[in-house]
C-alpha atoms as a PDB file:
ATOM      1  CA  UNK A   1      -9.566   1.484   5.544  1.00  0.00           C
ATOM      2  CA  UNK A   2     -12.123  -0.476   6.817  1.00  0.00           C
ATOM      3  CA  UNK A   3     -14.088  -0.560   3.521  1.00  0.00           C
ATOM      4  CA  UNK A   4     -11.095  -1.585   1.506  1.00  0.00           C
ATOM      5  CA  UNK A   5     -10.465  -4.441   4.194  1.00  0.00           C
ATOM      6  CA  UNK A   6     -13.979  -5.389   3.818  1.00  0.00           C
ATOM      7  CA  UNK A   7     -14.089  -6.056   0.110  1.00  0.00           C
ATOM      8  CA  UNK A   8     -14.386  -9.437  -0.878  1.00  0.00           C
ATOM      9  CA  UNK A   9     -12.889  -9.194  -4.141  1.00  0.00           C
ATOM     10  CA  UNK A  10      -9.684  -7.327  -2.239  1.00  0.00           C
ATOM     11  CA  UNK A  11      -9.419  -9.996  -0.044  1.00  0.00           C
ATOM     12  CA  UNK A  12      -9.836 -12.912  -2.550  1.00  0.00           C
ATOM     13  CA  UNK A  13      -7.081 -11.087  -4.802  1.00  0.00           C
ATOM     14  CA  UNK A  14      -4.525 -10.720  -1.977  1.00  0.00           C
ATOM     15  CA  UNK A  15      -4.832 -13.967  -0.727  1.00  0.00           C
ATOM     16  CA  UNK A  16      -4.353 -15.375  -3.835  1.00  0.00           C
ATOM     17  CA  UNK A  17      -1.013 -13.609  -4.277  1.00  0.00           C
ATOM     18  CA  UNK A  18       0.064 -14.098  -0.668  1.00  0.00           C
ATOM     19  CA  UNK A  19       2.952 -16.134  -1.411  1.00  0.00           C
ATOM     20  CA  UNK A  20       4.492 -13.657  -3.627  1.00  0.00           C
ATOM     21  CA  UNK A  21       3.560 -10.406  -1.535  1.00  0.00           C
ATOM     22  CA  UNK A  22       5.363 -12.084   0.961  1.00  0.00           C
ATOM     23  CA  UNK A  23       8.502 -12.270  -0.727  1.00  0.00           C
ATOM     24  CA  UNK A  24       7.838  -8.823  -1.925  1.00  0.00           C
ATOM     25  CA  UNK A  25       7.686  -7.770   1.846  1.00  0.00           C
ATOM     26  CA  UNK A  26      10.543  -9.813   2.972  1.00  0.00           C
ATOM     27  CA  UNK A  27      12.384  -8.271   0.022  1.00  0.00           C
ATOM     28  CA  UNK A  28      12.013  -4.081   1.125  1.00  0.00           C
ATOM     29  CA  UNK A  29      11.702  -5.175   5.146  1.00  0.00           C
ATOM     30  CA  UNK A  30      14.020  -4.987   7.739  1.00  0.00           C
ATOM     31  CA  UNK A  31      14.074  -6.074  11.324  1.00  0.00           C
ATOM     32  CA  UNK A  32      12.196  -3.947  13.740  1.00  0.00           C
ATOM     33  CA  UNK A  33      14.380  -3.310  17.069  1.00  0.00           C
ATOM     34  CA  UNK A  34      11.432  -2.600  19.124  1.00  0.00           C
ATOM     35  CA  UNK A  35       8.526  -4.589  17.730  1.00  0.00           C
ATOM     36  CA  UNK A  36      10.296  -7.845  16.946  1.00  0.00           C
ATOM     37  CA  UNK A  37       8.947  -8.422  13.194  1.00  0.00           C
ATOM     38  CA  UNK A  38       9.594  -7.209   9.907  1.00  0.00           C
ATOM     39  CA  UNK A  39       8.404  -3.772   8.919  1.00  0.00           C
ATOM     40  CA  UNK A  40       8.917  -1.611   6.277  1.00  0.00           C
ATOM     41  CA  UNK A  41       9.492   2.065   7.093  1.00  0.00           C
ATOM     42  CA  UNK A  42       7.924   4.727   4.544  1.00  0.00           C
ATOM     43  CA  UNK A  43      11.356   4.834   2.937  1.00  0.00           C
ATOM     44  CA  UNK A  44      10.886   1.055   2.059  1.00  0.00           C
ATOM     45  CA  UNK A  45       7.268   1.863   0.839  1.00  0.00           C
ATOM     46  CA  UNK A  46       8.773   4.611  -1.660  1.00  0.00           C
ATOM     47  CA  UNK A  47      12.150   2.468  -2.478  1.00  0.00           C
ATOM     48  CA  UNK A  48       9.655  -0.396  -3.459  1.00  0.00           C
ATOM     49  CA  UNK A  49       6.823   2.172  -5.148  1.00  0.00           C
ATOM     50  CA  UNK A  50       9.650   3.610  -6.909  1.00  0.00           C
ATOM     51  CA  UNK A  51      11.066   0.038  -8.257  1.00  0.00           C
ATOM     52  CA  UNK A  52       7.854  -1.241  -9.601  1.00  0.00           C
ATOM     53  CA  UNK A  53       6.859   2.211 -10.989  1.00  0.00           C
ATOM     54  CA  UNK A  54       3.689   2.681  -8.714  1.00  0.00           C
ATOM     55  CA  UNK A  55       5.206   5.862  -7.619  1.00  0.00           C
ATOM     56  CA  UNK A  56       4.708   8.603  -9.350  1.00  0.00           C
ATOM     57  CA  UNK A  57       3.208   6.922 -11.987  1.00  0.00           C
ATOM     58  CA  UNK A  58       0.064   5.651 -10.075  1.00  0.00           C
ATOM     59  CA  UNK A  59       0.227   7.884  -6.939  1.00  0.00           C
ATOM     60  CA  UNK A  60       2.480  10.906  -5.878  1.00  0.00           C
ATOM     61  CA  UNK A  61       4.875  10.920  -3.356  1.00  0.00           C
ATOM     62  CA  UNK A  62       2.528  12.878  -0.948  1.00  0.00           C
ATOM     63  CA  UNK A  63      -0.531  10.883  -1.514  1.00  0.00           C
ATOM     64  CA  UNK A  64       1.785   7.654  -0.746  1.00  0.00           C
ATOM     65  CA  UNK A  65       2.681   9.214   2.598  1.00  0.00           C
ATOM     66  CA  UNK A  66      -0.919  10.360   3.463  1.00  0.00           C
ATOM     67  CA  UNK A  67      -1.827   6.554   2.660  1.00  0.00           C
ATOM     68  CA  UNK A  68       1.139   5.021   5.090  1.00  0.00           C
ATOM     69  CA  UNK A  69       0.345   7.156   7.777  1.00  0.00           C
ATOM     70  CA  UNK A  70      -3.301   6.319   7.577  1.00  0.00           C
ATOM     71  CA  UNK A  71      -2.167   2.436   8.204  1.00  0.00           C
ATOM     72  CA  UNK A  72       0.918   3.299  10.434  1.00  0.00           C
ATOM     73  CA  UNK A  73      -2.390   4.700  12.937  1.00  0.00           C
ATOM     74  CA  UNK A  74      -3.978   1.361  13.184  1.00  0.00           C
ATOM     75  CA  UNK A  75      -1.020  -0.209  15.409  1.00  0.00           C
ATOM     76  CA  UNK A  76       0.389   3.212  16.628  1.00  0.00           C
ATOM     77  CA  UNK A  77       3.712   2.267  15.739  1.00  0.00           C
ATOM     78  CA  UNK A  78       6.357   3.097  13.986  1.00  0.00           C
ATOM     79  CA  UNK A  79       6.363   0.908  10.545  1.00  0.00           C
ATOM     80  CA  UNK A  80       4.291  -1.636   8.760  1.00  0.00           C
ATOM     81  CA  UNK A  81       4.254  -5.680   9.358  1.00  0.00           C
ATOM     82  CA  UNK A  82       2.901  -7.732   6.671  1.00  0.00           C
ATOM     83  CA  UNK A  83      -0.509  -7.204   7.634  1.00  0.00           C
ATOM     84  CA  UNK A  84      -0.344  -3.326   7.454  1.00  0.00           C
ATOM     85  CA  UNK A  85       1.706  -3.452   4.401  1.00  0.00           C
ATOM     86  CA  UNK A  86      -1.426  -5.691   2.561  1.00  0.00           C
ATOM     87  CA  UNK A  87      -3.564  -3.011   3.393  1.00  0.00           C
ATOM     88  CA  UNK A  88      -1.428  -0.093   2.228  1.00  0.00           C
ATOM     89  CA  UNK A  89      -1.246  -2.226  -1.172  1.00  0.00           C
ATOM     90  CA  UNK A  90      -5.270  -2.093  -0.881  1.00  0.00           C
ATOM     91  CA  UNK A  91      -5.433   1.910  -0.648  1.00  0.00           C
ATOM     92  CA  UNK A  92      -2.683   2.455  -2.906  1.00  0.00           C
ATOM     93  CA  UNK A  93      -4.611   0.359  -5.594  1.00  0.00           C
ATOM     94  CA  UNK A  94      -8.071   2.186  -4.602  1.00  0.00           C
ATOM     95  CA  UNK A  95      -6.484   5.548  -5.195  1.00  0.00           C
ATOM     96  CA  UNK A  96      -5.045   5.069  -8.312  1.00  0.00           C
ATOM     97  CA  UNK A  97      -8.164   3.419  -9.416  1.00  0.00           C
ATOM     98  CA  UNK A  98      -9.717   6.354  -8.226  1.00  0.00           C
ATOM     99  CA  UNK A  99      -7.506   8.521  -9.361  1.00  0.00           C
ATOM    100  CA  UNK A 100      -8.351   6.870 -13.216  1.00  0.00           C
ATOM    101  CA  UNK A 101     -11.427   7.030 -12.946  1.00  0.00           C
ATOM    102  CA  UNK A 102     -11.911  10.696 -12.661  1.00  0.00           C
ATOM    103  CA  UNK A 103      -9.591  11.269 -15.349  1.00  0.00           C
ATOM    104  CA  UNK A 104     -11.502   9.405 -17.530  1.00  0.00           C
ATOM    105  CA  UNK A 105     -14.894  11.340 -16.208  1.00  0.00           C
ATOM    106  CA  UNK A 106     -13.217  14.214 -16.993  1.00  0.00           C
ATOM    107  CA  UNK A 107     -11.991  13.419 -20.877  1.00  0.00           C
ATOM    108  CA  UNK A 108     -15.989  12.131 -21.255  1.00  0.00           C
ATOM    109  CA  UNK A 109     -16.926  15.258 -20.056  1.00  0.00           C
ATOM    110  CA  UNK A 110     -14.617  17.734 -21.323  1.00  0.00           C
END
């Protein structure tokens, strides 16, 4: 997480879409009784994966899971707030770049 969050060209890239990953967020969130903000719950993350064809196309269900839990740990709570949710968007991306990439080793080598 921390290498993701320390990429320049992640950083430059989300802020310059901030205004519409916020509406994004605002659009799958829901009101958190106990922490006051929006979060989404992983149910959110899939509903909104699913709607924009991320999941499964670009990651699996399980990899998607392994990747919120990783960012639900930062806070130790339950959901994520905007912040969380930008870098969840960050790994997601990574992995299915990733994910490409080896594919792509693979046809070159096969």
């Amino acid at each position: 997480l921390s290498a993701v969050r320390g990429d320049a060209d992640v950083r430059a890239t989300l802020k310059s879409a901030d205004a519409a990953l916020r509406g994004l967020f605002a659009a799958y969130a829901k009101a958190s009784p106990t922490r006051g903000v929006q979060i989404l719950t992983f149910e959110d993350v899939l509903a909104l994966c699913g709607d924009f064809d991320i999941a499964p196309s670009l990651v699996d269900a399980d990899t998607l899971l392994a990747l919120y839990r990783v960012v639900e740990k930062q806070k130790k709570a339950r959901g994520l707030a905007y912040a969380q949710f930008l870098d969840l968007l960050a790994l997601v991306a990574r992995a299915a770049l990733l994910d490409e990439l080896a594919t792509d080793a693979a046809c070159v080598n096969a």
